[in-house]
N, C-alpha and C. Protein backbone atom coordinates (compact mmCIF):
# COMPACT_ATOMS: atom_id res chain seq x y z
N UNK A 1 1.75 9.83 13.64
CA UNK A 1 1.43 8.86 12.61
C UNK A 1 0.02 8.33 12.86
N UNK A 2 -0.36 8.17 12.31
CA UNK A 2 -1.90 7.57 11.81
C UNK A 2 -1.95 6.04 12.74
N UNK A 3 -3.24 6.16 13.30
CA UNK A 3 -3.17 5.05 14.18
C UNK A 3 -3.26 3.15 13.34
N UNK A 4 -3.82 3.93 12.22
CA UNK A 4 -3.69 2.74 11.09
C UNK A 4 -2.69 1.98 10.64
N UNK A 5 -1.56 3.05 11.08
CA UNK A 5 -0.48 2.69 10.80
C UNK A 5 0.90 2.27 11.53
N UNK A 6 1.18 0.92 11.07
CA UNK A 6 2.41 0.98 12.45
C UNK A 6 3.78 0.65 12.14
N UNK A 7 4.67 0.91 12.18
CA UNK A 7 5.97 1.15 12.03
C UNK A 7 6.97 0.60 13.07
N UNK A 8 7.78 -0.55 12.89
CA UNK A 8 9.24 -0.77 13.76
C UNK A 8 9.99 -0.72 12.70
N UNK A 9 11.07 -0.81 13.85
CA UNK A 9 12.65 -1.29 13.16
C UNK A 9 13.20 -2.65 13.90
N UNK A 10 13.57 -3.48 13.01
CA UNK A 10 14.20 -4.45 13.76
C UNK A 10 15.19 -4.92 12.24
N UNK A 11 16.59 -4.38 13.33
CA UNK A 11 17.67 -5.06 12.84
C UNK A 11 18.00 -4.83 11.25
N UNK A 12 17.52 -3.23 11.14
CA UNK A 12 17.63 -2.80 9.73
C UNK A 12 16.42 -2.77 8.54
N UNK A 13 15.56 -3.43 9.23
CA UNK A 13 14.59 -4.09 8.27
C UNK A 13 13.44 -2.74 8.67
N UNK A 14 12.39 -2.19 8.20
CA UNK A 14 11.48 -0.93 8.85
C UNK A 14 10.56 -2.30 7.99
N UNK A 15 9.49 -2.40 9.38
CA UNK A 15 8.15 -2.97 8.88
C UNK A 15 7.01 -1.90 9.48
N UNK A 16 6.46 -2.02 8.28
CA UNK A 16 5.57 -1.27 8.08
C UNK A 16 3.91 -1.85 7.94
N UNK A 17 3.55 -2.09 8.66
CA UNK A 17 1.76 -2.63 9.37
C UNK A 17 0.77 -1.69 8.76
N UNK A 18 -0.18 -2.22 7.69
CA UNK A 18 -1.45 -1.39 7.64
C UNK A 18 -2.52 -2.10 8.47
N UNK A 19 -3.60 -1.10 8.89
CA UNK A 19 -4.71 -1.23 9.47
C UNK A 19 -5.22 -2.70 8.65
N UNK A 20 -5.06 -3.64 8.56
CA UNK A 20 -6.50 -4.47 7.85
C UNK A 20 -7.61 -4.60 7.50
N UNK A 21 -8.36 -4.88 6.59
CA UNK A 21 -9.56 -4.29 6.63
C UNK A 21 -10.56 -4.73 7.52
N UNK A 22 -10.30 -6.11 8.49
CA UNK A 22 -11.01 -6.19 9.54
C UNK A 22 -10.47 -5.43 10.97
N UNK A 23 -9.70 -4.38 10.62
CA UNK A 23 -9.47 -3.37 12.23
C UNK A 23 -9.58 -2.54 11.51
N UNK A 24 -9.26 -1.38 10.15
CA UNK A 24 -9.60 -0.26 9.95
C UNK A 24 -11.37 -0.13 9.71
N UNK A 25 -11.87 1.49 9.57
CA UNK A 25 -12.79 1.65 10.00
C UNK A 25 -13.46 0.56 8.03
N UNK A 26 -14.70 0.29 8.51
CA UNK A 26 -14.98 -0.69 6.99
C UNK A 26 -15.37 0.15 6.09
N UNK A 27 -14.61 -0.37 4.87
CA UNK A 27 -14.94 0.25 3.38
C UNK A 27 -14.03 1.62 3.85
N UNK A 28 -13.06 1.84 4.30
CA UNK A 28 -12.02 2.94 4.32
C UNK A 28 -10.73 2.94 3.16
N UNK A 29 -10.83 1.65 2.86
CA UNK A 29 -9.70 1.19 1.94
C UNK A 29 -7.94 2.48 2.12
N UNK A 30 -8.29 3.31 1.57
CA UNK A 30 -6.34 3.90 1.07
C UNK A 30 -6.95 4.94 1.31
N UNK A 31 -7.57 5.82 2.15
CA UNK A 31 -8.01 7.17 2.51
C UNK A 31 -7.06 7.55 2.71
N UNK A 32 -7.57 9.13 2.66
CA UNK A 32 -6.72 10.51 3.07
C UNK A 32 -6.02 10.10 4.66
N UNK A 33 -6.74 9.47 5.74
CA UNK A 33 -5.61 9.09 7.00
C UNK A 33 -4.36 8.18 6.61
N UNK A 34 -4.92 6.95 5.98
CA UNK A 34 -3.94 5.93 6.09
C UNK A 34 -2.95 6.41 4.32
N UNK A 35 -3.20 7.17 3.86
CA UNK A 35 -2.11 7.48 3.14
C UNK A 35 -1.20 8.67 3.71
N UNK A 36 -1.89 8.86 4.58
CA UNK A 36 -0.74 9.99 5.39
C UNK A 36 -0.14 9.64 6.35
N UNK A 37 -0.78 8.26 6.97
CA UNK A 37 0.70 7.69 7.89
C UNK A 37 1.37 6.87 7.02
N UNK A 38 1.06 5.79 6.28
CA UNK A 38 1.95 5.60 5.11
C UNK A 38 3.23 5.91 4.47
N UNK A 39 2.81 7.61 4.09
CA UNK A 39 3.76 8.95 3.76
C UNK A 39 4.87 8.71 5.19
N UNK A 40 3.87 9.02 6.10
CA UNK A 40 5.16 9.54 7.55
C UNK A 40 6.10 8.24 7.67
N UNK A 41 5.80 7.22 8.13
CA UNK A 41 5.87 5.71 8.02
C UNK A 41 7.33 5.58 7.16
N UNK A 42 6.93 5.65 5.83
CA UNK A 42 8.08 5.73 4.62
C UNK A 42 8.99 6.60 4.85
N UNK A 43 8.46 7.79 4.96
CA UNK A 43 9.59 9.08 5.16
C UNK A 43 10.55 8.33 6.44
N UNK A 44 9.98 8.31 7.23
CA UNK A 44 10.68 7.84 9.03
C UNK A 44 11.97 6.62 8.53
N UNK A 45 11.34 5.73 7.66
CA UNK A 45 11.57 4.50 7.14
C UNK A 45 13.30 4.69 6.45
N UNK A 46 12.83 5.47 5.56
CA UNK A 46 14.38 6.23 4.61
C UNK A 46 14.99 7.21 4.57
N UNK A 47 14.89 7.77 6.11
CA UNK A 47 15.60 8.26 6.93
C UNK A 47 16.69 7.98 7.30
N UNK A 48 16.46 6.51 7.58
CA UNK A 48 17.44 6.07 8.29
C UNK A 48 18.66 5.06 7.90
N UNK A 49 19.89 5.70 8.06
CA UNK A 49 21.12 5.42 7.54
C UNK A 49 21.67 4.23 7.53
N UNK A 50 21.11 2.77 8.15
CA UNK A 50 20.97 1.48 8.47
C UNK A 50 19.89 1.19 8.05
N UNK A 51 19.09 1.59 7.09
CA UNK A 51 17.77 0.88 6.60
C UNK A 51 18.59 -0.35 5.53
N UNK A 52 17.88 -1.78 5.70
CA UNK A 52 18.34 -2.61 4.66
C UNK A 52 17.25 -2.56 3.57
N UNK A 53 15.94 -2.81 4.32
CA UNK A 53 14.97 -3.04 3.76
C UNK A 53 13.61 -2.45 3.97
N UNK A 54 12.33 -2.34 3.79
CA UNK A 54 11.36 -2.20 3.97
C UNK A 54 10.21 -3.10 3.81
N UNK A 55 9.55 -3.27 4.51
CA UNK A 55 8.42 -4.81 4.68
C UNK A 55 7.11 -4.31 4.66
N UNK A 56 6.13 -3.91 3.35
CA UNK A 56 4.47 -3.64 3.69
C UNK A 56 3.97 -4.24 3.89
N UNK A 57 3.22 -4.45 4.83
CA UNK A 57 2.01 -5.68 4.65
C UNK A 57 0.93 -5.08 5.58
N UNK A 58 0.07 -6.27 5.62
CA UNK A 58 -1.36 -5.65 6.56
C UNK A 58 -1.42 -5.86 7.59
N UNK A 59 -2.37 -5.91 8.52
CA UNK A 59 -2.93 -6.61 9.65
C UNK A 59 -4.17 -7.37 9.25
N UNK A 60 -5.29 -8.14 10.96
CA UNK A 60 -5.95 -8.98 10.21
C UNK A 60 -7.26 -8.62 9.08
N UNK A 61 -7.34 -9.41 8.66
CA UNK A 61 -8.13 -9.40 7.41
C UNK A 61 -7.86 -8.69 5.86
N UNK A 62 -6.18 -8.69 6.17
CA UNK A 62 -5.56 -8.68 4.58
C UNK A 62 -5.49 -7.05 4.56
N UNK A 63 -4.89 -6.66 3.17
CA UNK A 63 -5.29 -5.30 2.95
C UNK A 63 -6.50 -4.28 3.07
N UNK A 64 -6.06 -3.32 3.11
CA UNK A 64 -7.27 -2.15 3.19
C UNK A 64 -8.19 -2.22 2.40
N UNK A 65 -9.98 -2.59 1.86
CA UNK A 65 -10.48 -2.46 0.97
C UNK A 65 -11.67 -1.23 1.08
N UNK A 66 -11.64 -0.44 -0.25
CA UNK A 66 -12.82 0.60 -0.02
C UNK A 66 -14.02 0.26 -0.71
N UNK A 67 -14.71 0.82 -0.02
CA UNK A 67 -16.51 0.53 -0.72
C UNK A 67 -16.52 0.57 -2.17
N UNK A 68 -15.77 1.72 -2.13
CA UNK A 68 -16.08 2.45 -3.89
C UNK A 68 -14.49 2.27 -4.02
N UNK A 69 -13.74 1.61 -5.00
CA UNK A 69 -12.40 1.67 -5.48
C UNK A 69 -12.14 2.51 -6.25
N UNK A 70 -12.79 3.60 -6.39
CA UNK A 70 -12.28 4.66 -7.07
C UNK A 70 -12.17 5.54 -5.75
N UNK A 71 -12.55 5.32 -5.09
CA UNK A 71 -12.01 6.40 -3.41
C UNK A 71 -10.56 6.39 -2.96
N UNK A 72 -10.16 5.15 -3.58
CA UNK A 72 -8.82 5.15 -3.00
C UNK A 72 -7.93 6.39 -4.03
N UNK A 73 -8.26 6.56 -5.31
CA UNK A 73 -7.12 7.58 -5.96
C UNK A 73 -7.44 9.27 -5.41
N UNK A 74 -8.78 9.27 -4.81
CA UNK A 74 -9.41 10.97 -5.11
C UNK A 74 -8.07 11.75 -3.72
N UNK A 75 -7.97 12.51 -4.76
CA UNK A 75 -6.84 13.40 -3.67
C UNK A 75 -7.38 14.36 -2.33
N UNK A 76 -6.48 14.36 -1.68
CA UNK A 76 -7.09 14.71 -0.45
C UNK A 76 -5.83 15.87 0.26
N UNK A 77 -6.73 17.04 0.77
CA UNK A 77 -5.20 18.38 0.99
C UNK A 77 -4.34 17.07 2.27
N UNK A 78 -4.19 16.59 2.92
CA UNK A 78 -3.83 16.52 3.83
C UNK A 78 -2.83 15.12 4.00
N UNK A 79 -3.04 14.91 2.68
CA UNK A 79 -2.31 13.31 2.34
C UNK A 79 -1.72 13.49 0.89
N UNK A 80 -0.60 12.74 0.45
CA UNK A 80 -0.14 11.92 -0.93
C UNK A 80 -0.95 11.33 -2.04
N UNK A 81 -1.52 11.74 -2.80
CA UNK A 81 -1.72 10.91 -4.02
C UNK A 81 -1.31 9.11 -3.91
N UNK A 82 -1.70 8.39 -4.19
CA UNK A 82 -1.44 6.92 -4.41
C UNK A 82 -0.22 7.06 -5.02
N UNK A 83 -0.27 7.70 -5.92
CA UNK A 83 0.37 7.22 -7.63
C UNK A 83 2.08 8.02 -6.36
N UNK A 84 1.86 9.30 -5.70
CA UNK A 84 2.97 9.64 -4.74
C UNK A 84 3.66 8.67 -4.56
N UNK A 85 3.05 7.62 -3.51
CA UNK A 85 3.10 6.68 -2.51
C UNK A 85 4.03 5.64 -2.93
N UNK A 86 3.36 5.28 -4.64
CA UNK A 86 3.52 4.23 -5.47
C UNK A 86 5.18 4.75 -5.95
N UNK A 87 5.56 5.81 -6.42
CA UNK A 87 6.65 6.39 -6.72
C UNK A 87 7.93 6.13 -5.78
N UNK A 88 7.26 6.59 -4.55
CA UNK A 88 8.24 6.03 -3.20
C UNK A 88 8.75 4.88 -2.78
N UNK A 89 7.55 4.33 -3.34
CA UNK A 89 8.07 2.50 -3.02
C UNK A 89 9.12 2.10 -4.24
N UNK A 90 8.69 2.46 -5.44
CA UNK A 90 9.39 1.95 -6.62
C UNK A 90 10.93 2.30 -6.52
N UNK A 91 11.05 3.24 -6.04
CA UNK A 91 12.56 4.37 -6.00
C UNK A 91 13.35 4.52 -4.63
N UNK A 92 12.88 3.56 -3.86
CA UNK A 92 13.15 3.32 -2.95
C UNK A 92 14.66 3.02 -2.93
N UNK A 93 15.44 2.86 -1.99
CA UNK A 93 16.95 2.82 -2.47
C UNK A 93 17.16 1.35 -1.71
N UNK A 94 16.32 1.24 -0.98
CA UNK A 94 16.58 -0.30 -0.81
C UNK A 94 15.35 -1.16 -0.94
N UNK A 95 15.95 -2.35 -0.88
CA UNK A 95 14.25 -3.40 -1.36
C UNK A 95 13.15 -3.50 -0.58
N UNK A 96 12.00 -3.43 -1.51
CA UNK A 96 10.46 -2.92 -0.77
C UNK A 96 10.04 -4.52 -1.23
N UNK A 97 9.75 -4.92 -0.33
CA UNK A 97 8.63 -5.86 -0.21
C UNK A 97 6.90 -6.36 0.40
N UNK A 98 6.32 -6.59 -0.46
CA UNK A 98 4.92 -6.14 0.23
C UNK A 98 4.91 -7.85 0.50
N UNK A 99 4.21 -8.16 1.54
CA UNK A 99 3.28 -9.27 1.92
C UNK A 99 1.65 -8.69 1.70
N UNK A 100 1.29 -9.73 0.97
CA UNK A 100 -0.14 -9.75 0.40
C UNK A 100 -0.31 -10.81 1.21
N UNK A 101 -1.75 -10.34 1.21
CA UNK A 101 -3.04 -11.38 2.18
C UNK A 101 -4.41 -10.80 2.16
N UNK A 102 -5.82 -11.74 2.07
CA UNK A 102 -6.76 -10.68 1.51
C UNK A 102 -7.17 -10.51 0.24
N UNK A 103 -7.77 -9.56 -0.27
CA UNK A 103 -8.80 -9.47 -1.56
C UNK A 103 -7.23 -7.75 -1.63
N UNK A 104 -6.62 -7.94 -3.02
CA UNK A 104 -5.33 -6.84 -3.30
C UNK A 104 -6.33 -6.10 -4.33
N UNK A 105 -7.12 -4.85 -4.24
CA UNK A 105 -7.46 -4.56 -5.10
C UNK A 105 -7.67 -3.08 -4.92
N UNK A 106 -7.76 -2.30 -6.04
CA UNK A 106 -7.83 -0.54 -5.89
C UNK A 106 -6.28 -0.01 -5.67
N UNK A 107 -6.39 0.75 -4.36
CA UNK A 107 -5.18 1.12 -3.78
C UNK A 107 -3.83 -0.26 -3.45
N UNK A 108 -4.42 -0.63 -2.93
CA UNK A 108 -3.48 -1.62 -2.83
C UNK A 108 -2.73 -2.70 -3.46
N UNK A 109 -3.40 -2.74 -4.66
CA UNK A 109 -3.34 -3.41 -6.08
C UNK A 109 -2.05 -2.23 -6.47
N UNK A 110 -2.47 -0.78 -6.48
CA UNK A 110 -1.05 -0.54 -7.16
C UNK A 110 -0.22 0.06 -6.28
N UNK A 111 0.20 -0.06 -4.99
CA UNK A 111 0.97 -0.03 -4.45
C UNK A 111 1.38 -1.28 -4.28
N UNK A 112 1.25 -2.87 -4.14
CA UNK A 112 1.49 -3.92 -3.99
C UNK A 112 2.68 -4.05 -5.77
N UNK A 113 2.03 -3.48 -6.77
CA UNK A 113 3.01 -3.77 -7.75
C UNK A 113 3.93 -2.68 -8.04
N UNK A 114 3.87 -2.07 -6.99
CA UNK A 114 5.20 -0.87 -7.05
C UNK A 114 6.16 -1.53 -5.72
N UNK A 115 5.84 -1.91 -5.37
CA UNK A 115 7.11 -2.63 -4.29
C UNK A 115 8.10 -3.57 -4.82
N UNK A 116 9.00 -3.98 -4.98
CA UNK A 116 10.24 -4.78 -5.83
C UNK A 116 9.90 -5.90 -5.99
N UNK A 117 9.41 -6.72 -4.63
CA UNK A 117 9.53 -8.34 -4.73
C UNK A 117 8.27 -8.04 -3.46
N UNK A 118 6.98 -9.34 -4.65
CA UNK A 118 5.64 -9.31 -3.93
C UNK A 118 5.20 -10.61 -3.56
N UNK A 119 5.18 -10.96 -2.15
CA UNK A 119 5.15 -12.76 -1.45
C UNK A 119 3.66 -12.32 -0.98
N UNK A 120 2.53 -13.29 -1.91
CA UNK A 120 1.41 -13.56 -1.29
C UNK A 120 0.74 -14.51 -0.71
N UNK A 121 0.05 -14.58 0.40
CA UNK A 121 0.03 -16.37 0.86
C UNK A 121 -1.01 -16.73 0.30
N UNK A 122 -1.60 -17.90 -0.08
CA UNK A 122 -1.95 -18.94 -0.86
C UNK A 122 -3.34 -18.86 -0.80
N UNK A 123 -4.21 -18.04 -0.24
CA UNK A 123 -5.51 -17.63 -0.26
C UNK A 123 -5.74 -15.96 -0.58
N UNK A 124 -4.79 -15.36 -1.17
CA UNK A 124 -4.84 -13.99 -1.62
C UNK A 124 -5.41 -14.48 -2.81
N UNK A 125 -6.17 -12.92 -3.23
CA UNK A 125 -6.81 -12.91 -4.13
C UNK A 125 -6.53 -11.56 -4.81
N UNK A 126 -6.43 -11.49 -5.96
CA UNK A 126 -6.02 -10.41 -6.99
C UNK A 126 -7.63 -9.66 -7.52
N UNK A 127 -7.62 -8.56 -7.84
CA UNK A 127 -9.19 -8.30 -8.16
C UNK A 127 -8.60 -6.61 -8.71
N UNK A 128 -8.98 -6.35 -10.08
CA UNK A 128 -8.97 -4.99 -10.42
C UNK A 128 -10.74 -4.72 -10.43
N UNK A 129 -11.41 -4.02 -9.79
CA UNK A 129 -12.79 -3.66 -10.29
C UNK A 129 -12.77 -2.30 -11.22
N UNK A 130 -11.91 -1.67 -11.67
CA UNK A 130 -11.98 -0.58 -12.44
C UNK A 130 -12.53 -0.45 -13.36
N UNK A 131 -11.68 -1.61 -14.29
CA UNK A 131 -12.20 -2.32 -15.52
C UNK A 131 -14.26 -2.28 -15.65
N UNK A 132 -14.60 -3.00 -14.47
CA UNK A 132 -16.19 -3.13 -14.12
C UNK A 132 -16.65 -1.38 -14.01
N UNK A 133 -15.89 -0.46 -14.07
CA UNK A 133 -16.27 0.68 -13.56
C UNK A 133 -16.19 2.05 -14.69
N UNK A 134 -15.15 1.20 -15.55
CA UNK A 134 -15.03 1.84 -16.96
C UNK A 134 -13.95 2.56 -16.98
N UNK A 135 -13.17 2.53 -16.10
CA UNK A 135 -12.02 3.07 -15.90
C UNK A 135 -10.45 2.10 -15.93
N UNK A 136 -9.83 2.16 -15.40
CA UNK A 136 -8.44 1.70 -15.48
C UNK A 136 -7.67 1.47 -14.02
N UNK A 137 -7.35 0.85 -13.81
CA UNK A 137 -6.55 0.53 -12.56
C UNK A 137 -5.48 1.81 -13.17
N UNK A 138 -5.59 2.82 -11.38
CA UNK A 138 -4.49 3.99 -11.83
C UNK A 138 -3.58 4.16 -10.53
N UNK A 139 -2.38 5.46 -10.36
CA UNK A 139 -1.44 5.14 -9.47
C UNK A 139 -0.01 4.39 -10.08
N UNK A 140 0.06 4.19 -11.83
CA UNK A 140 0.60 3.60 -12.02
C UNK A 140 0.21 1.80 -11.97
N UNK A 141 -0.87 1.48 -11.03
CA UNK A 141 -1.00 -0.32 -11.01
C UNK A 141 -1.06 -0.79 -12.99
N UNK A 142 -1.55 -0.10 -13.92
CA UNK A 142 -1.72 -0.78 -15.34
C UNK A 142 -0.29 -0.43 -15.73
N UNK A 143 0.70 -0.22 -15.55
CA UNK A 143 1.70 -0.18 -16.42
C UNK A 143 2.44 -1.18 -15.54
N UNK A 144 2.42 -1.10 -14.57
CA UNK A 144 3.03 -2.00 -13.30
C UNK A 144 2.76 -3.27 -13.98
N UNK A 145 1.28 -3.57 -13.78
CA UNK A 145 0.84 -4.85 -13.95
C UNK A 145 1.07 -5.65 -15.47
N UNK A 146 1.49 -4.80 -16.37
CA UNK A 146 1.87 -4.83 -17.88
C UNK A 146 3.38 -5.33 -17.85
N UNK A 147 4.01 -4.75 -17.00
CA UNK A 147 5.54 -4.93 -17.37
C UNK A 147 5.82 -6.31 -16.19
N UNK A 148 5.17 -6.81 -15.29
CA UNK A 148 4.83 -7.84 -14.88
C UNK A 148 4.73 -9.04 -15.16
């Protein structure tokens, strides 16, 4: 698994740790690594026959953010698609919950609204830059964020 990424179990619950964007490498946001421990992470996650729940959240300095927010969708041989990722969480067979903290935007914007039930603490900040880019929040985040 991706060192970005960290994974327990306690007591049924699989929490699942991303790199933050003040410990992953800067402006890395949802790359080809950290969507492939992610992938492993999840897979490992609903595996297991005592899973109640699943817990995303970050480490310090909030979610992953990339330089360019269109880096987070470009596909990569060696990793999942977002919109993958985003599918997994939604269809999940038990409840996905993300903890938000940080600037939620790009990748993490639509994986944060593919998780069931989303608790952000009180200095998160929401931000689509797509829109600024001429494009669309994708991965599924605009239909997410519509039926919202």
């Amino acid at each position: 698994m991706a060192r970005r990424v960290k994974f327990q179990r306690r007591e049924g619950v699989a929490l699942i740790t991303l790199a933050g964007a003040a410990e992953g490498p800067r402006g890395a946001g949802f790359d080809a690594e950290l969507r492939a421990g992610l992938a492993q992470a999840l897979e490992g996650a609903l595996r297991d026959p005592g899973l109640k729940a699943v817990v995303l959240r970050a480490g310090a300095g909030g979610w992953p953010q990339p330089e360019d927010p269109i880096a987070d969708y470009l596909p990569a041989p060696n990793a999942p698609d977002l919109a993958v990722l985003a599918e997994r969480l939604a269809h999940a067979p038990v409840p996905v919950v993300a903890v938000l903290s940080g600037v939620i935007a790009g990748g993490g914007l639509a994986l944060s609204q593919a998780a069931g039930l989303r608790l952000a603490l009180a200095s998160t900040r929401f931000f689509a830059p797509e829109f600024g880019l001429g494009t669309i929040p994708a991965a599924g985040a605009l239909v997410r964020l519509a039926r919202r």
